[in-house]
C-alpha atoms as a PDB file:
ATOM      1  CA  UNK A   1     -40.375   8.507 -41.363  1.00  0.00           C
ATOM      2  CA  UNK A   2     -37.962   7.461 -44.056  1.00  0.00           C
ATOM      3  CA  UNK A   3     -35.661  10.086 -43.734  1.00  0.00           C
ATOM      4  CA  UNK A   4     -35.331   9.296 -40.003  1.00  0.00           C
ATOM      5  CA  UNK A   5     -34.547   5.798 -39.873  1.00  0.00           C
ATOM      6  CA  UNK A   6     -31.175   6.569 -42.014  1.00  0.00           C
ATOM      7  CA  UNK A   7     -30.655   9.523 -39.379  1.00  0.00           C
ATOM      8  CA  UNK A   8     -31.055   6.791 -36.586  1.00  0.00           C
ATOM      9  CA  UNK A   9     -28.862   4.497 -37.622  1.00  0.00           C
ATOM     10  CA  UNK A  10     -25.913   7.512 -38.824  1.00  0.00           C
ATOM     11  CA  UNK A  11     -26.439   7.648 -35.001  1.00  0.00           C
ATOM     12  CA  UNK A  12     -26.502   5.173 -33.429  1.00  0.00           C
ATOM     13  CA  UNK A  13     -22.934   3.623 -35.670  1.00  0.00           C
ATOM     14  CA  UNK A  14     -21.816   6.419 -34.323  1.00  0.00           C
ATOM     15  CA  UNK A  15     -22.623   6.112 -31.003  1.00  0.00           C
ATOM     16  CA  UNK A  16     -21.206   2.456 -31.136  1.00  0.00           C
ATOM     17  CA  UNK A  17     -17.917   3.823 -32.847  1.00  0.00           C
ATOM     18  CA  UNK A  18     -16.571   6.034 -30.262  1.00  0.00           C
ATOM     19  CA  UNK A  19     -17.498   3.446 -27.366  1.00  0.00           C
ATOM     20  CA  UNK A  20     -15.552   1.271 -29.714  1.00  0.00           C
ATOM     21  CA  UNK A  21     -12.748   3.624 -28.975  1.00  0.00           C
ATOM     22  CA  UNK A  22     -12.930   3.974 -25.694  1.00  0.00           C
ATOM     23  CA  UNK A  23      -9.565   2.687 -23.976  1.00  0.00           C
ATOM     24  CA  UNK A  24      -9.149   1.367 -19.974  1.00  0.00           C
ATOM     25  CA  UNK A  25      -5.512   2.032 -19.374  1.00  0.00           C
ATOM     26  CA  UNK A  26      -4.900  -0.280 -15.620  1.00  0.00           C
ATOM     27  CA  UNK A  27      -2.015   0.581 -13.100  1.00  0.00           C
ATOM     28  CA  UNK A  28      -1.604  -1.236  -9.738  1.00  0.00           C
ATOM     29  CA  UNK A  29       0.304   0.754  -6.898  1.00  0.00           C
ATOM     30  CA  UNK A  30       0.836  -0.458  -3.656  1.00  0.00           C
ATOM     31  CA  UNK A  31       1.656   1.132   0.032  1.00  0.00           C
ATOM     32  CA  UNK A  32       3.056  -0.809   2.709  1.00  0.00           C
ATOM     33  CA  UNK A  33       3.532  -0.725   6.529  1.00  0.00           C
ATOM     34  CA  UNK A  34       6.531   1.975   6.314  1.00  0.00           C
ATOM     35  CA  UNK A  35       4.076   4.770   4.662  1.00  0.00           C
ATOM     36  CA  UNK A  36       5.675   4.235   0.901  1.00  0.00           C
ATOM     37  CA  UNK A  37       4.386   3.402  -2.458  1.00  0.00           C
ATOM     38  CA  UNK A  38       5.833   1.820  -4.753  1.00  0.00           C
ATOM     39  CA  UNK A  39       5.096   4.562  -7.608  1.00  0.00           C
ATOM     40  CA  UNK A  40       6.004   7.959  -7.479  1.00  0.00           C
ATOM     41  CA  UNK A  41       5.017   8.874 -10.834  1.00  0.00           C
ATOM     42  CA  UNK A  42       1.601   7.288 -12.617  1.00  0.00           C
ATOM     43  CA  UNK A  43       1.945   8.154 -16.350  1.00  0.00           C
ATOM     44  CA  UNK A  44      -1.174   7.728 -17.909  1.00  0.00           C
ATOM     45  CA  UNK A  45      -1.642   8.220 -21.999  1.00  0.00           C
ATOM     46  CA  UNK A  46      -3.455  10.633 -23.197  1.00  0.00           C
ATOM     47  CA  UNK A  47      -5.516   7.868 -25.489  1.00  0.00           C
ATOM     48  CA  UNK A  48      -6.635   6.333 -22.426  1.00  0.00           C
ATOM     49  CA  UNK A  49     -10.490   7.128 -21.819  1.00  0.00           C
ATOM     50  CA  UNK A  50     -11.009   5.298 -18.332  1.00  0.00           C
ATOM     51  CA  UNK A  51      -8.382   4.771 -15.618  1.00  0.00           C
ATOM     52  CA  UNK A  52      -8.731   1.312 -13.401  1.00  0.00           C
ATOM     53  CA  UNK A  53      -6.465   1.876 -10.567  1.00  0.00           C
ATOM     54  CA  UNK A  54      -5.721  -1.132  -7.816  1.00  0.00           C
ATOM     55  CA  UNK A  55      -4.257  -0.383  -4.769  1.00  0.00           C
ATOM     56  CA  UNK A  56      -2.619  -2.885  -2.994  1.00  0.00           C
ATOM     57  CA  UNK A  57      -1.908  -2.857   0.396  1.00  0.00           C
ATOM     58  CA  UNK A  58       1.473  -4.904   0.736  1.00  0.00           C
ATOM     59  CA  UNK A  59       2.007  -4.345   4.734  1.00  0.00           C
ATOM     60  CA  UNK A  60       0.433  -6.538   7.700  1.00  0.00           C
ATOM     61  CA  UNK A  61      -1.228  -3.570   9.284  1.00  0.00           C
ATOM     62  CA  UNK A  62      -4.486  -3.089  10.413  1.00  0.00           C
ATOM     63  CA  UNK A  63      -6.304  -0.480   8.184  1.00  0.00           C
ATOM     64  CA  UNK A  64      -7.462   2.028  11.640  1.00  0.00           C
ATOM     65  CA  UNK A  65      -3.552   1.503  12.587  1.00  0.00           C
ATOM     66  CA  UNK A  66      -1.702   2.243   8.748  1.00  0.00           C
ATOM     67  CA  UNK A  67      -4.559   2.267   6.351  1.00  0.00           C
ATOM     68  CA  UNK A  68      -3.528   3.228   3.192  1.00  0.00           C
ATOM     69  CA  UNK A  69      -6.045   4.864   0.673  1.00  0.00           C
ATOM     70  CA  UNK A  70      -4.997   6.616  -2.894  1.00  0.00           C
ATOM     71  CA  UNK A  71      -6.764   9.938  -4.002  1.00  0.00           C
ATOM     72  CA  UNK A  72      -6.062  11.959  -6.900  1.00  0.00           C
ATOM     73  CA  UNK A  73      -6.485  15.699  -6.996  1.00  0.00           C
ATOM     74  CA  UNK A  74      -4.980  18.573  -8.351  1.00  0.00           C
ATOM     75  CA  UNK A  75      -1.670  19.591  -6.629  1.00  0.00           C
ATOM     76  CA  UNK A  76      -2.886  23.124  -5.338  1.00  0.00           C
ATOM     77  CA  UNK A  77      -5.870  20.916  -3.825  1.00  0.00           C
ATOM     78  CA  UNK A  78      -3.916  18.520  -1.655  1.00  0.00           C
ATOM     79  CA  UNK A  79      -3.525  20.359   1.424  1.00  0.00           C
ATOM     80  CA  UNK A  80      -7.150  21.512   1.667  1.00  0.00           C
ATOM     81  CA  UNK A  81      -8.189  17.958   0.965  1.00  0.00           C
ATOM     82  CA  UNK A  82      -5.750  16.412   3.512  1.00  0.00           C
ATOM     83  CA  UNK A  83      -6.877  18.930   6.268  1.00  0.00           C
ATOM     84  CA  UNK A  84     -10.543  18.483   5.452  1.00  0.00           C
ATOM     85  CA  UNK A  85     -10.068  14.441   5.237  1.00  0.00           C
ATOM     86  CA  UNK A  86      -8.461  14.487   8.719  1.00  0.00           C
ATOM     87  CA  UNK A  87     -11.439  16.308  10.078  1.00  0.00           C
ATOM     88  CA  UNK A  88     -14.044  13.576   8.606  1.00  0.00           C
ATOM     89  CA  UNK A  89     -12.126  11.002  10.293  1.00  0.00           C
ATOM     90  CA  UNK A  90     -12.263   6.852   9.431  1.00  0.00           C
ATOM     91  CA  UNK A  91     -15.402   6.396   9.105  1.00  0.00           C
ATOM     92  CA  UNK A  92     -15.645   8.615   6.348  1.00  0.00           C
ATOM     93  CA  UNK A  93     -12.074   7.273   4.751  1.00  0.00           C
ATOM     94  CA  UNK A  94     -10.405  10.618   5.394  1.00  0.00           C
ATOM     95  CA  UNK A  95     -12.280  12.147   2.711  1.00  0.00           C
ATOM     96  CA  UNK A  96     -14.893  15.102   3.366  1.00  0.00           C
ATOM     97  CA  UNK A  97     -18.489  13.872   1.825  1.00  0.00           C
ATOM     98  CA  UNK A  98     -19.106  15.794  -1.498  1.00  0.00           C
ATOM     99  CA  UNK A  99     -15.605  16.926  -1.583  1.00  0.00           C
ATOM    100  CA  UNK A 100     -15.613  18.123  -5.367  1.00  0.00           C
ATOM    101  CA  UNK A 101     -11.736  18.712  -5.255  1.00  0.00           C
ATOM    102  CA  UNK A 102     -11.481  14.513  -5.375  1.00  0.00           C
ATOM    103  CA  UNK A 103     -11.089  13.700  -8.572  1.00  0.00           C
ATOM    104  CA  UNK A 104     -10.730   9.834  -7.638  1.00  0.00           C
ATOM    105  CA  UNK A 105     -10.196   7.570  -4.846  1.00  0.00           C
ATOM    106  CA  UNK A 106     -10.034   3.963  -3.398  1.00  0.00           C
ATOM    107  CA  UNK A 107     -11.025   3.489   0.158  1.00  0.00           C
ATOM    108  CA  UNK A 108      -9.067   2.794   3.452  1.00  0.00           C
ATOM    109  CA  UNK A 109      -7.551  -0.836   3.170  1.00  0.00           C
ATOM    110  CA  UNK A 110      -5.592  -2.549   5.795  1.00  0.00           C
ATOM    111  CA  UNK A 111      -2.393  -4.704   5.341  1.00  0.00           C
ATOM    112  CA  UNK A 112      -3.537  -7.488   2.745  1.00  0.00           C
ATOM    113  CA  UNK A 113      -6.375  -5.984   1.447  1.00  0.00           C
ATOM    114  CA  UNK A 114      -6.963  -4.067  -2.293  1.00  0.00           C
ATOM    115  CA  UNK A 115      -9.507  -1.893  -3.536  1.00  0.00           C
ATOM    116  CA  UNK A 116      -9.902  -0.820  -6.864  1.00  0.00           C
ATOM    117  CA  UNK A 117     -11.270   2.962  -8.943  1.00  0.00           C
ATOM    118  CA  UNK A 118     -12.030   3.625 -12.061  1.00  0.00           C
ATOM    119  CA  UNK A 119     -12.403   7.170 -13.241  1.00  0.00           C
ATOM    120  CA  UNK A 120     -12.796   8.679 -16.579  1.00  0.00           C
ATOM    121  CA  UNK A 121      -9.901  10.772 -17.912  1.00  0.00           C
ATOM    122  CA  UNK A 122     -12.134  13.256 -19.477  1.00  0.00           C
ATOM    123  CA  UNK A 123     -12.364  15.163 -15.870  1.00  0.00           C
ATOM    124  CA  UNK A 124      -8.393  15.308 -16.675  1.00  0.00           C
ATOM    125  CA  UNK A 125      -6.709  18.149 -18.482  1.00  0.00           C
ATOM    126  CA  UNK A 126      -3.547  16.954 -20.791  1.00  0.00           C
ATOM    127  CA  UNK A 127      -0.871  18.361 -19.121  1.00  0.00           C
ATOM    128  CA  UNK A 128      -2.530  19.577 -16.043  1.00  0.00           C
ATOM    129  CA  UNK A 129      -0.753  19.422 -12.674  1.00  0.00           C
ATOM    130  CA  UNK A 130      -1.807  16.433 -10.280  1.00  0.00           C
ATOM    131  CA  UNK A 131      -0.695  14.677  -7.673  1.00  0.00           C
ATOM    132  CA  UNK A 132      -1.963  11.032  -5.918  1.00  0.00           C
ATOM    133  CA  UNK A 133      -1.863  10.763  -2.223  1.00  0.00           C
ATOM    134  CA  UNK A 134      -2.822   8.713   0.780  1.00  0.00           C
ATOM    135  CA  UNK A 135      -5.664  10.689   3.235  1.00  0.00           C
ATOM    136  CA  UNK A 136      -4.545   8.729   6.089  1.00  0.00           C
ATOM    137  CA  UNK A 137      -3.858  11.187   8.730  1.00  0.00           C
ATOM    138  CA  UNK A 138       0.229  11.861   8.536  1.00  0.00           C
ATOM    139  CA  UNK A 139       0.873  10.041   5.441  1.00  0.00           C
ATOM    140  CA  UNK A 140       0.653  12.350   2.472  1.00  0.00           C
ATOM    141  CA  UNK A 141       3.738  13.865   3.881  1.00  0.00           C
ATOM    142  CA  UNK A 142       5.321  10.592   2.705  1.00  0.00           C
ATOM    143  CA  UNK A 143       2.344   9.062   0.564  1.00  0.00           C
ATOM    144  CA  UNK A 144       2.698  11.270  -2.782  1.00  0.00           C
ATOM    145  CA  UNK A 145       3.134  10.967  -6.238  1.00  0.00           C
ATOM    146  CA  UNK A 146       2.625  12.973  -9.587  1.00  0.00           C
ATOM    147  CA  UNK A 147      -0.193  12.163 -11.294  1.00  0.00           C
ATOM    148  CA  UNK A 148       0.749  12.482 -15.632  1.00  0.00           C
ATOM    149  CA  UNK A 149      -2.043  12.618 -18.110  1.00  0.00           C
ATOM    150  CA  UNK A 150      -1.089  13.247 -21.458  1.00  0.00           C
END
């Protein structure tokens, strides 16, 4: 019993060291009524442990008329998602239940409104190739940005 009480407590300062070095890195982006945002490049440091993203929503419109939403995915997976979104339709944000490909996103807002997601980065490869995009059916044609982690 002695020997594991020191063993505990090795652990558990441990345990409270690296949440003591955990790091939420916040970026805002917002999308407005002519299908832009205002990003078109997120850098995000590779230090960074947790991502809190707020999208605003800086138009007037109604969300079920130019709802804006912000997912982030791998590049090769935009497409796929986009198509597979557009078949799920609003009421499902544009985003196919369970789709594994989403690595993060915010839901539908409509002019005025914000929503906010935080992810962890360790689903993130340094380096790796992402993009963000709106699901909103017509918009990642216009709605895109690179996604940097690293």
């Amino acid at each position: 019993m002695r020997k594991l009480i020191p063993m505990l407590l090795l652990l558990c300062s441990g345990l409270m060291a690296s949440s003591a070095f955990a790091k939420a890195c916040a970026v805002t982006i917002g999308g407005d009524d002519a299908m832009k945002f205002d990003k078109t490049e997120i850098k995000i440091e590779a230090s960074c442990t947790q991502v809190v993203l707020t999208l605003k929503h800086t138009g007037k419109l109604a969300a079920n008329v130019m709802g804006h939403d912000w997912v982030l995915a791998k590049t090769a997976d935009m497409a796929g998602i986009d198509a597979d979104g557009m078949k799920a339709g609003m009421a499902a944000g544009f985003i196919k239940a369970g789709d594994a490909r989403v690595l993060a996103h915010t839901k539908v807002i409509g002019g005025g409104q914000s929503d906010t997601v935080t992810f962890a980065t360790s689903k993130l490869t340094k380096g790796g190739d992402y993009s963000f995009f709106c699901s909103f059916p017509g918009h990642s044609t216009m709605m895109k940005g690179k996604f940097v982690f690293g």
